[in-house]
Each structure stands twice: as C-alpha cells, then as structure tokens.
Protein backbone atom coordinates (compact mmCIF):
# COMPACT_ATOMS: atom_id res chain seq x y z
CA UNK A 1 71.03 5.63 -44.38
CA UNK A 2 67.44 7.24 -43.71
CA UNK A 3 67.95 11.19 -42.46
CA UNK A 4 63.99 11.32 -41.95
CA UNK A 5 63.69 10.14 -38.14
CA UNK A 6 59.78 9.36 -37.25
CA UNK A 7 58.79 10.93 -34.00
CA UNK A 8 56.33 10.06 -31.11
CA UNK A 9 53.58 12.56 -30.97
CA UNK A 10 53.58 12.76 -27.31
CA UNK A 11 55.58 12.00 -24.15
CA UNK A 12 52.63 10.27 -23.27
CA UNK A 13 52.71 7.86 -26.09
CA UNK A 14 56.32 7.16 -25.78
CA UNK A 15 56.43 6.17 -22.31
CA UNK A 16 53.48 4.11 -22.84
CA UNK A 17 54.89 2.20 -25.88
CA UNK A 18 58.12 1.32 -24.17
CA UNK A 19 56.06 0.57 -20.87
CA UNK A 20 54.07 -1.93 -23.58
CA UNK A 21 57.25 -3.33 -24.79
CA UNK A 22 57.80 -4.24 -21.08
CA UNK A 23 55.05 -4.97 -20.03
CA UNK A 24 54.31 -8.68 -20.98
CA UNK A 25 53.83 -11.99 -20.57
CA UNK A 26 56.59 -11.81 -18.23
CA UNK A 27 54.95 -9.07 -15.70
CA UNK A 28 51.26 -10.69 -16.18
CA UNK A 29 52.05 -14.45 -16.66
CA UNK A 30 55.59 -15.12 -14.90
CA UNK A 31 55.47 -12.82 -12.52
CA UNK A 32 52.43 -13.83 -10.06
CA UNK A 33 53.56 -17.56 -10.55
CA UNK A 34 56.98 -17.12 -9.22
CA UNK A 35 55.71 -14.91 -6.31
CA UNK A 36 53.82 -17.62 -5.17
CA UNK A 37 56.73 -20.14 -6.08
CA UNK A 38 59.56 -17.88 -3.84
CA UNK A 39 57.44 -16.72 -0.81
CA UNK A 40 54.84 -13.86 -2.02
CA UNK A 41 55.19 -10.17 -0.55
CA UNK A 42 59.08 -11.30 0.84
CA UNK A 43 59.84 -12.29 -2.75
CA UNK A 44 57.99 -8.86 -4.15
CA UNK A 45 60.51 -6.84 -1.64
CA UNK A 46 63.43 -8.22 -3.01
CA UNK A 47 62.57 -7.98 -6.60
CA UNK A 48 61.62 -4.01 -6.10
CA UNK A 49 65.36 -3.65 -4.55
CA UNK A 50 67.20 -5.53 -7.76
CA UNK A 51 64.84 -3.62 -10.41
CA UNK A 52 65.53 -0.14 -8.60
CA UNK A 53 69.43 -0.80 -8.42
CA UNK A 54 69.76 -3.38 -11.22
CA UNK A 55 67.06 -3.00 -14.25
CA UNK A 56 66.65 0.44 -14.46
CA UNK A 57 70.03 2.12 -14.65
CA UNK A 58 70.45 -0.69 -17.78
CA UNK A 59 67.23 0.55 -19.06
CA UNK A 60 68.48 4.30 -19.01
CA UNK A 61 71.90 3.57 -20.71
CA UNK A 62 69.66 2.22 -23.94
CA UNK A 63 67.35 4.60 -23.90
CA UNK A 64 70.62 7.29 -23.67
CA UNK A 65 72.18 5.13 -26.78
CA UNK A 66 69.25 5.14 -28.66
CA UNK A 67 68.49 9.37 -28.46
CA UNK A 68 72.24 10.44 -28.67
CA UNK A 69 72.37 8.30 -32.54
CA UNK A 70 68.97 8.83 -33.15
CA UNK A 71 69.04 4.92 -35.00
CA UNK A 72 68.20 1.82 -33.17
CA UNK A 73 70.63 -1.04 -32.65
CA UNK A 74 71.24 -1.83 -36.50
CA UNK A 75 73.00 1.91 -36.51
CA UNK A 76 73.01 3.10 -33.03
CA UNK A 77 76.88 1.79 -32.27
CA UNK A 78 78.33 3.06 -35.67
CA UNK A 79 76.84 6.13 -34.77
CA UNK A 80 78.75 6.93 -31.62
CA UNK A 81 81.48 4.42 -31.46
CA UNK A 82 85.37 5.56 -32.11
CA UNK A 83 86.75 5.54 -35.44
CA UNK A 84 88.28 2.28 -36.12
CA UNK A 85 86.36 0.55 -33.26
CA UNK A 86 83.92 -2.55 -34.24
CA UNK A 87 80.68 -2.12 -31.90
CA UNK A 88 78.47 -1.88 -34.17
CA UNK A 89 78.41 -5.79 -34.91
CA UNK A 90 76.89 -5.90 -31.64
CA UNK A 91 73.99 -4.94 -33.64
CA UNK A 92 73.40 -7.81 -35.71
CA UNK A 93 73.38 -10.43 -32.79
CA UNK A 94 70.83 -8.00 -30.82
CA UNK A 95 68.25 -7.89 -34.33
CA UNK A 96 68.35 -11.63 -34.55
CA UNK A 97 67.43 -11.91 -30.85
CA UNK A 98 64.24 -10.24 -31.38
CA UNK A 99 63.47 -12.51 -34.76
CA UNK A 100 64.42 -15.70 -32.05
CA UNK A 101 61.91 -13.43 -29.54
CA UNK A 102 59.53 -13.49 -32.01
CA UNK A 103 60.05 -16.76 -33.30
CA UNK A 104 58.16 -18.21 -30.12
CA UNK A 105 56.47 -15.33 -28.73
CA UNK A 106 53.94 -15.25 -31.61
CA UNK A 107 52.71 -18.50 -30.93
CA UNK A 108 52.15 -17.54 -26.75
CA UNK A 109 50.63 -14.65 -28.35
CA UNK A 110 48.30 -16.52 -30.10
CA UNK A 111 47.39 -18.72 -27.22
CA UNK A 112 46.10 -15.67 -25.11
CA UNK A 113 44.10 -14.53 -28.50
CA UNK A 114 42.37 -17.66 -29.06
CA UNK A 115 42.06 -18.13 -25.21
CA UNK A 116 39.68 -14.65 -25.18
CA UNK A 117 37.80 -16.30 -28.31
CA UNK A 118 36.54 -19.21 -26.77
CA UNK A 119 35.64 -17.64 -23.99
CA UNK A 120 33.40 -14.91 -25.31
CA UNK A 121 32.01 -17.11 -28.58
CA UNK A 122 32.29 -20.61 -26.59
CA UNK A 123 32.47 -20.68 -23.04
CA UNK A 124 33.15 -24.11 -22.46
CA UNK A 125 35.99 -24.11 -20.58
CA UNK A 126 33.21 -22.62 -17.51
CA UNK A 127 31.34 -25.95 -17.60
CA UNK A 128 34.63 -28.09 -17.29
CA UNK A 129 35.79 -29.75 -14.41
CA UNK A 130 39.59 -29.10 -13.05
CA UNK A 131 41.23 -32.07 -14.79
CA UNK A 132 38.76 -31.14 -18.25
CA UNK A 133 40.40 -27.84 -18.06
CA UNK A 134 43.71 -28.85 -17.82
CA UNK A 135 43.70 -31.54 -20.39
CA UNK A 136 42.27 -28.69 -22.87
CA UNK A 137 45.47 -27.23 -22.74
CA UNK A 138 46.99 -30.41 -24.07
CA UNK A 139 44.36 -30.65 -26.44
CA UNK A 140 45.12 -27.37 -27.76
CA UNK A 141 49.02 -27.42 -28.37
CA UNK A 142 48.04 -31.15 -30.22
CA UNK A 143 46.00 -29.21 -32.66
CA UNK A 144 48.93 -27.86 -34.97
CA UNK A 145 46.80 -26.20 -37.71
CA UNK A 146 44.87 -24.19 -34.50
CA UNK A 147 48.50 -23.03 -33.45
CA UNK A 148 49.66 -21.76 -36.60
CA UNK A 149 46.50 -20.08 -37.48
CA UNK A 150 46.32 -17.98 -34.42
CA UNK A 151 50.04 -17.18 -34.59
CA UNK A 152 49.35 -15.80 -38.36
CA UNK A 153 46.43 -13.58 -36.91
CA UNK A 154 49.10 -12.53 -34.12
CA UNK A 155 51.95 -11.91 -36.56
CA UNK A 156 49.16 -10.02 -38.69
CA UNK A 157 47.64 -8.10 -35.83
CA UNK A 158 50.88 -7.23 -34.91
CA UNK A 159 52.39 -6.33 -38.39
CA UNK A 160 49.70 -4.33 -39.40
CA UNK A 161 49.85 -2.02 -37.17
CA UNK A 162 53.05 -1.52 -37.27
CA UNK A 163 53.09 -0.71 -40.91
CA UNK A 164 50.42 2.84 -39.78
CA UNK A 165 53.72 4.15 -39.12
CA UNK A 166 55.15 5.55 -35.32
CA UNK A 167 52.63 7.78 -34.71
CA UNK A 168 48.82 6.31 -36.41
CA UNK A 169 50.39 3.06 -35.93
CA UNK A 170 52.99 2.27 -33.00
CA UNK A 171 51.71 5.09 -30.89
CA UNK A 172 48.38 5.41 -31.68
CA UNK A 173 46.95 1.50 -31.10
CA UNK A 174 49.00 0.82 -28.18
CA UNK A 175 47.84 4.16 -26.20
CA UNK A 176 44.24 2.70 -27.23
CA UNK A 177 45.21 -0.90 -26.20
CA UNK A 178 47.05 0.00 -22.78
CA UNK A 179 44.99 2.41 -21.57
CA UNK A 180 42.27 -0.58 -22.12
CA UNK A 181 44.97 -3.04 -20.31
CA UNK A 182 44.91 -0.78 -17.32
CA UNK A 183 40.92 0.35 -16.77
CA UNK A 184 40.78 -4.08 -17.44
CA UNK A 185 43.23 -4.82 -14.89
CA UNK A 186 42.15 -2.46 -12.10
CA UNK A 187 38.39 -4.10 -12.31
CA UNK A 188 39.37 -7.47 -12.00
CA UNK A 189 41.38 -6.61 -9.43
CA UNK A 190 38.41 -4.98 -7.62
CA UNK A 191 36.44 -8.34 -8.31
CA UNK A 192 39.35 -10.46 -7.08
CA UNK A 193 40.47 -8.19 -4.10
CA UNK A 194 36.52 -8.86 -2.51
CA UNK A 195 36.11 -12.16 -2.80
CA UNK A 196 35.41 -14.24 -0.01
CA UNK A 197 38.22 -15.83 1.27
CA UNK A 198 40.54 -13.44 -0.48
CA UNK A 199 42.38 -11.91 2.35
CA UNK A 200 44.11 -14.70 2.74
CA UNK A 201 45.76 -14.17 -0.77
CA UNK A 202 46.40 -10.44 0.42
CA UNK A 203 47.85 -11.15 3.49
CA UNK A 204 50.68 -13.63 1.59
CA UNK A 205 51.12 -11.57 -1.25
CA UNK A 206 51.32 -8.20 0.70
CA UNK A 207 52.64 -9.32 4.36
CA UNK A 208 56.29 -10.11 4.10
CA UNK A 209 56.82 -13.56 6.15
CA UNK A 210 60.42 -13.96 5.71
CA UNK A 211 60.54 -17.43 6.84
CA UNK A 212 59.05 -18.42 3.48
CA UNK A 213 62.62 -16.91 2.10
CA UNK A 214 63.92 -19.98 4.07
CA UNK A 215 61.66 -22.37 2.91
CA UNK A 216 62.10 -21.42 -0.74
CA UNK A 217 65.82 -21.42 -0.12
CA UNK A 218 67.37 -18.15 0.39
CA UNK A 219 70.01 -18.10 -2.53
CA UNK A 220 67.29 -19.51 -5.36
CA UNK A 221 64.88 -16.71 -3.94
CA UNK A 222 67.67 -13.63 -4.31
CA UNK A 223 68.89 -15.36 -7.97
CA UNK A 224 64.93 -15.38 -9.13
CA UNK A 225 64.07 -11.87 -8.53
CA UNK A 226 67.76 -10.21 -9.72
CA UNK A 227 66.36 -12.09 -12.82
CA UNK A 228 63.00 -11.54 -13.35
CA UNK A 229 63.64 -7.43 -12.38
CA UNK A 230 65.93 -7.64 -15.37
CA UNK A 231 63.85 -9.56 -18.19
CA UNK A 232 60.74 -7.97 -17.33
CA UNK A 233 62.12 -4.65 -18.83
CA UNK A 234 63.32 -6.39 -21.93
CA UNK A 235 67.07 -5.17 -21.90
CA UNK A 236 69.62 -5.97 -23.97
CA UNK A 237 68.27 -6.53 -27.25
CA UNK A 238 67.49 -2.98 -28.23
CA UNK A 239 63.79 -3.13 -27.90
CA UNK A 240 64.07 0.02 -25.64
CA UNK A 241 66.91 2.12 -27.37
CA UNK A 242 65.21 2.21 -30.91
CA UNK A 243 62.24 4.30 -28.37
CA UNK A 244 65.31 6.09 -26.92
CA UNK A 245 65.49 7.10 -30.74
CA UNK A 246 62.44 8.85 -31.26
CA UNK A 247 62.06 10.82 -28.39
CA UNK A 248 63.72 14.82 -27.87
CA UNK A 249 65.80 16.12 -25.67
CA UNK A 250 62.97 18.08 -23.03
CA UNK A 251 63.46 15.49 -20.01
CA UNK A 252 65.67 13.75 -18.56
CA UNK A 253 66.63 9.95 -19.05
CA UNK A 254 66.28 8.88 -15.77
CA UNK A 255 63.00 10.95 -15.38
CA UNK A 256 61.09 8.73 -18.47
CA UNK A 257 62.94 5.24 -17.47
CA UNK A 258 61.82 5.96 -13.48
CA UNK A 259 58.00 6.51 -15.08
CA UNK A 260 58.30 3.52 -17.39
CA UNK A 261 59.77 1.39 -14.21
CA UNK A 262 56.59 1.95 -12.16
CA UNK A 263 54.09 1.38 -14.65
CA UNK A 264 56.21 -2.05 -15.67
CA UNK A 265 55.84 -2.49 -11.62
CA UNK A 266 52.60 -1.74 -11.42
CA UNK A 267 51.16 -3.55 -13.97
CA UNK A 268 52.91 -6.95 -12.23
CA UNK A 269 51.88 -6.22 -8.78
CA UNK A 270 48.17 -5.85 -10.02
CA UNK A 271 47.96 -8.72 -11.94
CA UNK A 272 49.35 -10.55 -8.70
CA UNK A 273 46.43 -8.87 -7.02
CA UNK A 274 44.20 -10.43 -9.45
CA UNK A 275 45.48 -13.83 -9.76
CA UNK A 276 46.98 -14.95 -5.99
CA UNK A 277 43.86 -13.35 -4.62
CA UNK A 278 41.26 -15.28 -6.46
CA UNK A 279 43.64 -18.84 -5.96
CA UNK A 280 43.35 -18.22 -2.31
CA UNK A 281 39.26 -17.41 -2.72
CA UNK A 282 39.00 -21.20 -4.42
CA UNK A 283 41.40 -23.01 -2.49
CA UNK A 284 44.02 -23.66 -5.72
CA UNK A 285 47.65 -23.10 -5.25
CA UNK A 286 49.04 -19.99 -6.95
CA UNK A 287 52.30 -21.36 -7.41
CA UNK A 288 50.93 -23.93 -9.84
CA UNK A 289 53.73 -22.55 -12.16
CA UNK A 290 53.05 -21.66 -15.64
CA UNK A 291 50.23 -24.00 -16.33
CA UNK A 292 48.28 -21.63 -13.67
CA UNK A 293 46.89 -18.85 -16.69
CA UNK A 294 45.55 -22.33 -18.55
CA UNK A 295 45.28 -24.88 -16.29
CA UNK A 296 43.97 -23.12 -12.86
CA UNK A 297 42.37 -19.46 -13.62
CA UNK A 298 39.22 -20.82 -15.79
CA UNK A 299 38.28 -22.85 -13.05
CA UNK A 300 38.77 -19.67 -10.67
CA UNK A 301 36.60 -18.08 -13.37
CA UNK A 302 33.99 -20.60 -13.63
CA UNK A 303 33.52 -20.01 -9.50
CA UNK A 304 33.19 -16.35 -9.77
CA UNK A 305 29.94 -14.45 -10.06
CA UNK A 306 29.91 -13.20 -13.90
CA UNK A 307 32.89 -15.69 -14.53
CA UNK A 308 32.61 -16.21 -18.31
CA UNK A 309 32.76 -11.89 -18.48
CA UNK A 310 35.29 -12.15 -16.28
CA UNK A 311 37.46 -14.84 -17.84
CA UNK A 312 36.93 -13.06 -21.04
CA UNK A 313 38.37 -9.48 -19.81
CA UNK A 314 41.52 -11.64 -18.42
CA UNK A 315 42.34 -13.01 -21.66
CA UNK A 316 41.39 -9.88 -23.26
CA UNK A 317 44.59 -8.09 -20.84
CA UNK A 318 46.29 -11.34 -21.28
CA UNK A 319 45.87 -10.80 -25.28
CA UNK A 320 47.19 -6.91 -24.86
CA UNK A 321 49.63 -7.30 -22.91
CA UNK A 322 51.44 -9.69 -25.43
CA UNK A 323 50.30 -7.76 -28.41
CA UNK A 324 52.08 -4.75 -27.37
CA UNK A 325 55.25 -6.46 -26.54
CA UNK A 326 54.91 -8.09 -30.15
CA UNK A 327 54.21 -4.08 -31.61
CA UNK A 328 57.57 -3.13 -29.74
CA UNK A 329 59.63 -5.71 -30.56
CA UNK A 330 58.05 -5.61 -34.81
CA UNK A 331 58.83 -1.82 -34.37
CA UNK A 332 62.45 -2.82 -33.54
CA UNK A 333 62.63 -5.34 -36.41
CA UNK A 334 61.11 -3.09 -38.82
CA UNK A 335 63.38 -0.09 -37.99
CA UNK A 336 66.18 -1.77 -38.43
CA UNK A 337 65.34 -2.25 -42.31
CA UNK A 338 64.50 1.19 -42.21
CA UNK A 339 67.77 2.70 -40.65
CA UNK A 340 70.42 0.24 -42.45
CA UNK A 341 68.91 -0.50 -45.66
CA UNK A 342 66.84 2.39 -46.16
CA UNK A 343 64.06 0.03 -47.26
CA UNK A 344 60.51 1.64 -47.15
CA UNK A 345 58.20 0.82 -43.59
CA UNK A 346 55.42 -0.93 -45.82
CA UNK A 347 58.11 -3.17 -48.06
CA UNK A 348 59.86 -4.12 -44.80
CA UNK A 349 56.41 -4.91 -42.82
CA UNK A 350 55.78 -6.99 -46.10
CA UNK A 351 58.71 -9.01 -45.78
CA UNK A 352 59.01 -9.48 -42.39
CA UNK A 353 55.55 -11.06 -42.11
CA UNK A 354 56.72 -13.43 -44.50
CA UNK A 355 59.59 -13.93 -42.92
CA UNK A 356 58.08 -14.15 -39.45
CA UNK A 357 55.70 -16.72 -39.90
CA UNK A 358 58.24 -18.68 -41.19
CA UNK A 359 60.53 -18.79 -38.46
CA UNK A 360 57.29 -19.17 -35.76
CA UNK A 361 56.32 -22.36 -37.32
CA UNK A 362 59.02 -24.58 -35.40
CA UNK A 363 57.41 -23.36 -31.97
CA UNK A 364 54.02 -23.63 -33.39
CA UNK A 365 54.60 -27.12 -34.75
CA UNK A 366 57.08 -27.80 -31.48
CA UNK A 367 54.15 -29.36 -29.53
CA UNK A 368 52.74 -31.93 -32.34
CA UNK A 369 54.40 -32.25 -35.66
CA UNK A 370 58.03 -31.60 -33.83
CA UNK A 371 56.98 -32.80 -30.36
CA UNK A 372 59.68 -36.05 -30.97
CA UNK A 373 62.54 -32.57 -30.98
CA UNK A 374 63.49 -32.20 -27.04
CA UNK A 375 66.60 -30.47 -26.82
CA UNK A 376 66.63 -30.35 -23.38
CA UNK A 377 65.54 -33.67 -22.50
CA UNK A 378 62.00 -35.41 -21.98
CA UNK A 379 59.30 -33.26 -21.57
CA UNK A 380 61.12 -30.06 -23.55
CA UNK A 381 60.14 -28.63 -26.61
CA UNK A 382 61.68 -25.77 -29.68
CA UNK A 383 59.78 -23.00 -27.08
CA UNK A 384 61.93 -23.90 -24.23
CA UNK A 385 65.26 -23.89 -26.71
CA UNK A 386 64.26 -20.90 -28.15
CA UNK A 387 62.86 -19.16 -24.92
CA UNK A 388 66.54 -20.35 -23.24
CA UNK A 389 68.80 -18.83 -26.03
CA UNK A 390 66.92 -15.23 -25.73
CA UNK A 391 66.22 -15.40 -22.32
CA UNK A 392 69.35 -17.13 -21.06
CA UNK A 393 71.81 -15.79 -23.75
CA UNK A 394 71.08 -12.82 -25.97
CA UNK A 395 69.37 -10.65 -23.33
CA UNK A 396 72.46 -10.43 -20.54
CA UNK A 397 75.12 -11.13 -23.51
CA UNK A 398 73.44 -7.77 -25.36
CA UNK A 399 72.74 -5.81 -21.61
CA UNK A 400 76.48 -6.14 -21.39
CA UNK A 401 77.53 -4.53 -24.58
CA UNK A 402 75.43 -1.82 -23.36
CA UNK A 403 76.63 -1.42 -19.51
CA UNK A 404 80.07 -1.40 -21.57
CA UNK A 405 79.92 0.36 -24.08
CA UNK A 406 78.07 3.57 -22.10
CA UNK A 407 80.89 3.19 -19.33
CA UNK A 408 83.85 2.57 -20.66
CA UNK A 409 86.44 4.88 -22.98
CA UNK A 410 87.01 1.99 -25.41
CA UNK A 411 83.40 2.62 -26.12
CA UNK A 412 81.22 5.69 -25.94
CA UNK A 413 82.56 6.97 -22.17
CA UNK A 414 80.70 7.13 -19.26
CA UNK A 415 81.11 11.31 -19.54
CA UNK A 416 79.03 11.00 -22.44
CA UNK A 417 76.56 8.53 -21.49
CA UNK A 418 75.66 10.49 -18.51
CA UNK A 419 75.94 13.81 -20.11
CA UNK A 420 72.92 12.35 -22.49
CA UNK A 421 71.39 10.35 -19.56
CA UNK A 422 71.41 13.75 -17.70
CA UNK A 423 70.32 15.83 -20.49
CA UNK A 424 66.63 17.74 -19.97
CA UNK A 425 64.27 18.04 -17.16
CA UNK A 426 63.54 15.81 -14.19
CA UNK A 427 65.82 13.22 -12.58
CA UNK A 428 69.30 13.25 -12.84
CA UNK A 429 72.01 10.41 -11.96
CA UNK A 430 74.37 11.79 -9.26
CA UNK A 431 78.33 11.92 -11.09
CA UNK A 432 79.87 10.67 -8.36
CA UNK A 433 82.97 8.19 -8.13
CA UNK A 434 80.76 5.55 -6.01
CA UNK A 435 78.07 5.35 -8.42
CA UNK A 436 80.71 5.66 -11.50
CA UNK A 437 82.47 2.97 -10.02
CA UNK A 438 79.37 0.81 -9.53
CA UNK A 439 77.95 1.39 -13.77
CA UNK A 440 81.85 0.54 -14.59
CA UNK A 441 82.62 -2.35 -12.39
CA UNK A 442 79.71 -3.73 -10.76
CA UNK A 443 76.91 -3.98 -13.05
CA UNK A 444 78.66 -5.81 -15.39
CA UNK A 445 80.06 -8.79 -13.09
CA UNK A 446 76.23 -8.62 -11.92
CA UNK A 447 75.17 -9.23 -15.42
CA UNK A 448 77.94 -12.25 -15.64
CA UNK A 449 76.49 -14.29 -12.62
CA UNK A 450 72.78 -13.86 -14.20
CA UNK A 451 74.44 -15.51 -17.65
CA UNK A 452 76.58 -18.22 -15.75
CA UNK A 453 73.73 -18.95 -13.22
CA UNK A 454 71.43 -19.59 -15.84
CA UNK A 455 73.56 -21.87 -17.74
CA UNK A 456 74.54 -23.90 -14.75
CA UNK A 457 70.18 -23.73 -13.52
CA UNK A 458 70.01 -25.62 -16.75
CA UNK A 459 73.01 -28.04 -17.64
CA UNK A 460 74.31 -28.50 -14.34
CA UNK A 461 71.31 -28.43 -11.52
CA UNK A 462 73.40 -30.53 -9.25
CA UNK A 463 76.06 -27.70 -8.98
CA UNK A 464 72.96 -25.01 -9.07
CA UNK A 465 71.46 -26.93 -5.91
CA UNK A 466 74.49 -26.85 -3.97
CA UNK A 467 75.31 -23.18 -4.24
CA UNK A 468 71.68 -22.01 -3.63
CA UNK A 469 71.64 -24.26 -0.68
C-alpha cells in the first residue's frame, strides 16, 4: 500500500475541489427545475432545513473517515475498523458506484460541452422557433456517433487532468475552472435578475407562498427536498472522504464541511436566480422539468439582448460545473488504484480511460442504437437505470455504512469520529447525548425512508401517491 499521501496545496483548493465535486448537474440543472416543480422560495426553505440537519453532518463523518486513514474508500475502512471486523468491503460497492456514476454522467457531460460549441461556432439554436428547439434535442440523442464523441472528449478532458497529479492537476484546473463558474454565474444572474418582467420570477422564487406546499402536495414537497439536500453533496460513495484524505489537521471538520455547504448552496440558489427569473421574463414555465436546460433556456436566450453570448457563458457554467464533478469523482477512481494496488497515477489514468469509455457507451448508445432497452417501461432508457441504481441505491446504501460505521462501537465509535470531526480550529459539534442520540439513531432510519421511498416512487407509484397524499 502507497505511504506517499499527495496533498492539497491550499485550504483554498481543497474546499473548492470538494465544493466542485458537489457542485453539479444536480445544484445547476435539477435544482431550479424542481423549485419550480414543488412551490419555489417555500420549497427552497425546506430544502435549507434538511441540508443543515440532514446533508451536512453525513458530509462531515466522510470527510472525518477519510483524514483519520489518510486512504479513500478502497482503504479507508481497513484502516480504522476493529481487528477481525469486515468494513472494508464496503469499499468495493462504493468504487463501483462512481464507475456506474460515471458510466452515464460522461455522456450529460458531454451534452453541456457540445451544447457551448454550437453555440459559440453555430448559433443556430437562436434562430429556431420553440418546437425547432426542442426537437433538436431529439435530434441530438438520435445522432449516436455525436454522443460518443463528445463523451470521449469529456472522459479525456476529465482524465487528463487528473493524471497532473492533486496539486497541477486536481487542484490547480478546478480553482481555474470554479473560480470561472462563479464570476459566470454571478453575471448572468445580473442579466437575468433585470429583465423586464423578472420580478415576477423573484417574487416566486424568493417569497415563500406556502399554499403552493399544498398544491404540490405537502408530503411529495418534504420527501423532494430531504432528497435533493442529500444528493446534491454527493454522499455515500466516497467522493468526499478520499478529499477528507488529503487535507491536515489545522481546522476543524465541521468548519470546512459548513464552508463547502454554502458554496454547494450558493451555487444552486444562483443558478435558480438565473434560470426562474428569465422563464418568468418570457412567459415559459420553469417547471418544464429537465427538458428546461435544452428545450426552454435557448429560446430564453434567443429573447435576450446579447443572447447567443449569453447562451454561450450558460453552457460554458453548465460545461464546468459537470467537468468538475467528473475531476472529483476520476480523482476518487484513480486513487483507489493508487491506495490498494499501488499502481502508478499515469498507468491508472491510462486504464481507466479505457475502461471508462467502455462502460459510457451503453448510455451513449441508450438513446439510438439501444433505444428498443427500457427497463423501466416506455419512454425509459440505460440513463434512467443507471441514474436509479446510483441515485436510488448506492448513494443512501453507502451514506449508511458511513452514519454507522462513525457512530457505532461495532465500527469506528462515535468517540472517535467526533474526536477527528472536532479536531483543529473553527466549528465544533456539541458532545451531547441529544445530538449523540440523533447521529446513532436518527440519521440512519432517515437515510432508510429516502432508500424505501425511492423504490416505492418508482415500482409502486400507486402506494407512493397515497402516502404523499
């Protein structure tokens, strides 16, 4: 097993590499549509509640794994489990979850890249009319050989920065491509903020109007954001311990998650602030669902003053956003080579592209070659299988071998999880038998209703209905 441990240069880079593993598709894609599905700023109030009590402590107990063994998930168990004790298969599961992760995200990567293309080299989609620019979509998930090639050039993008190393690589392109995310996001937010008609979009995405709650139905509203404030920080697959893992001992746990919790936020209520405001502005619906990124925001674009620059910048977020996430999640992959086979970083990067694009061709080829494959009945494809087992399975199956393991004596004991958790400067968790009681008992029968819940949301909607009234 490799001794020599790569480090983050800066506190600064690590919090805004795990905030980049976060931050994606699900903060700047999922997260506006939903608002508008659930209710806007009523929705946004309950999802701040479940990520404050829910998402983050999760988010500290990998991070406190992943520094106390100083390995990511492939080692990180054997590391500080009892002799005798078997969590460290939990580690095998949680590596193939980011290979599934990847296995579709890749090909949504590549959508966003070749989205930005045509729209600075093309600009076509400005001159289209609503139904033109919704059928293009179609168009472009028939074209398989498009599909594939821009999920090689995100696999490759990805990859090869990755194989810099931590610090040139890891660190050093996704400080360059988030601190372009941000200065990206907080213009077109000025542009969307003052268009006419816009403070409409403010007033429903900022005024809480709890009736909406109603409308939406209370119980489906509560279930969606207890969900989405725990996949937007990634948990349960490792993708944040293996950071956990390269960062010292000079502040506290709580003190980096809390910092990576409010960029994560902030990054979702902006692009909310960008899209809801600019559907309002045009008179489309911002609860179009996920079609609304390709099917609705060009022809917000094509309105706008400057559009095509405009549309161009979005998809160039849109393209970083995902590109980090895919950086995180290769890091993950990678590291695990690195940590349990000792193999070099450049031999594993070599592999794993190989072995990447492999296992992204089903999704790629899911929407023409494979389109005949629906697993989960007409209209599905290998995305929404693929999307379901990580989304629906892996990540609260793998959140509660964490919550476990850091909380329990038959794993590493909740003395020393929070004795790690606790360990530096800043922020501290309170060791008190409330709050004890809560990590031991409560998280983990939270994370069982998220993993029941979303099995019944998709095999048995009937019985999902009647609960959520």
């Amino acid at each position: 097993m490799n001794d020599n441990r790569e480090a983050f240069g800066s506190r600064l880079g690590f919090i805004l590499v795990s905030a980049g593993c976060a931050i994606g598709l699900g903060n700047v894609w999922r997260f506006p549509f939903i608002t508008g599905q659930y209710g806007g700023a009523a929705f946004v109030l309950i999802y701040l509640f479940f990520l404050a009590v829910f998402g983050f402590p999760i988010l500290v107990m990998e991070f406190a794994v992943g520094r106390a063994s100083r390995r990511g998930v492939g080692a990180s168990f054997a590391r500080l489990e009892k002799p005798g004790h078997k969590w460290h298969y939990a580690g095998v599961p949680m590596i193939a979850a980011n290979y599934l992760l990847m296995m579709f995200y890749t090909t949504v990567t590549g959508w966003m890249l070749y989205y930005f293309y045509r729209m600075v080299t093309m600009g076509d989609l400005m001159m289209m009319s609503p139904a033109e620019v919704g059928a293009e979509f179609g168009v472009m998930l028939s074209n398989a050989p498009l599909l594939c090639f821009w999920m090689v050039v995100a696999v490759s993008l990805g990859l090869s920065i990755v194989a810099l190393g931590l610090k040139k690589g890891v660190e050093g392109v996704t400080k360059i491509m988030m601190s372009a995310l941000l200065v990206i996001m907080l213009l077109l937010m000025l542009r969307a903020v003052t268009l006419p008609g816009a403070a409409e979009g403010l007033k429903f995405y900022l005024m809480p109007d709890f009736a909406k709650l109603r409308e939406a139905g209370l119980g489906k509203v509560i279930f969606a954001a207890l969900g989405q404030s725990f996949f937007t920080l990634s948990l349960g697959i490792g993708s944040m311990s293996i950071f956990g893992s390269y960062i010292d001992k000079r502040h506290s746990l709580p003190k980096e998650a809390a910092n990576i919790c409010i960029l994560d936020t902030g990054v979702a209520l902006v692009a909310g602030l960008i899209i809801i405001p600019s559907c309002f502005a045009f008179g489309l619906s911002p609860n179009a669902g996920p079609g609304l990124i390709f099917a609705t925001l060009p022809n917000v674009f094509a309105q706008m003053p400057a559009g095509r620059i405009c549309g161009a910048a979005f998809f160039l977020f849109m393209s970083f956003a995902a590109l980090s996430t895919l950086v995180a999640v290769f890091e993950n992959i990678v590291a695990f080579w690195i940590d349990v086979r000792n193999v070099p970083r450049v031999k594993a990067v070599k592999w794993n592209f190989v072995a990447i694009v492999l296992l992204s061709l089903p999704c790629a080829l899911g929407f023409n070659v494979l389109s005949g494959f629906e697993p989960f009945g007409e209209g599905s494809c290998v995305l929404d299988l693929e999307d379901f087992l990580v989304s629906n399975t892996f990540l609260p199956l793998g959140a509660l071998v964490f919550v476990l393991f850091c909380n329990h004596k038959f794993g590493w004991k909740q003395e020393n999880f929070l004795t790690e958790a606790n360990s530096g400067n800043g922020i501290r968790i309170p060791v008190n038998p409330v709050l004890c009681f809560y990590f031991k008992w409560v998280l983990p029968a939270v994370i069982f209703v998220i993993l029941v819940f979303g099995y019944l949301e998709k095999f048995a909607p009937g019985l999902y209905a009647r609960i959520f009234g």
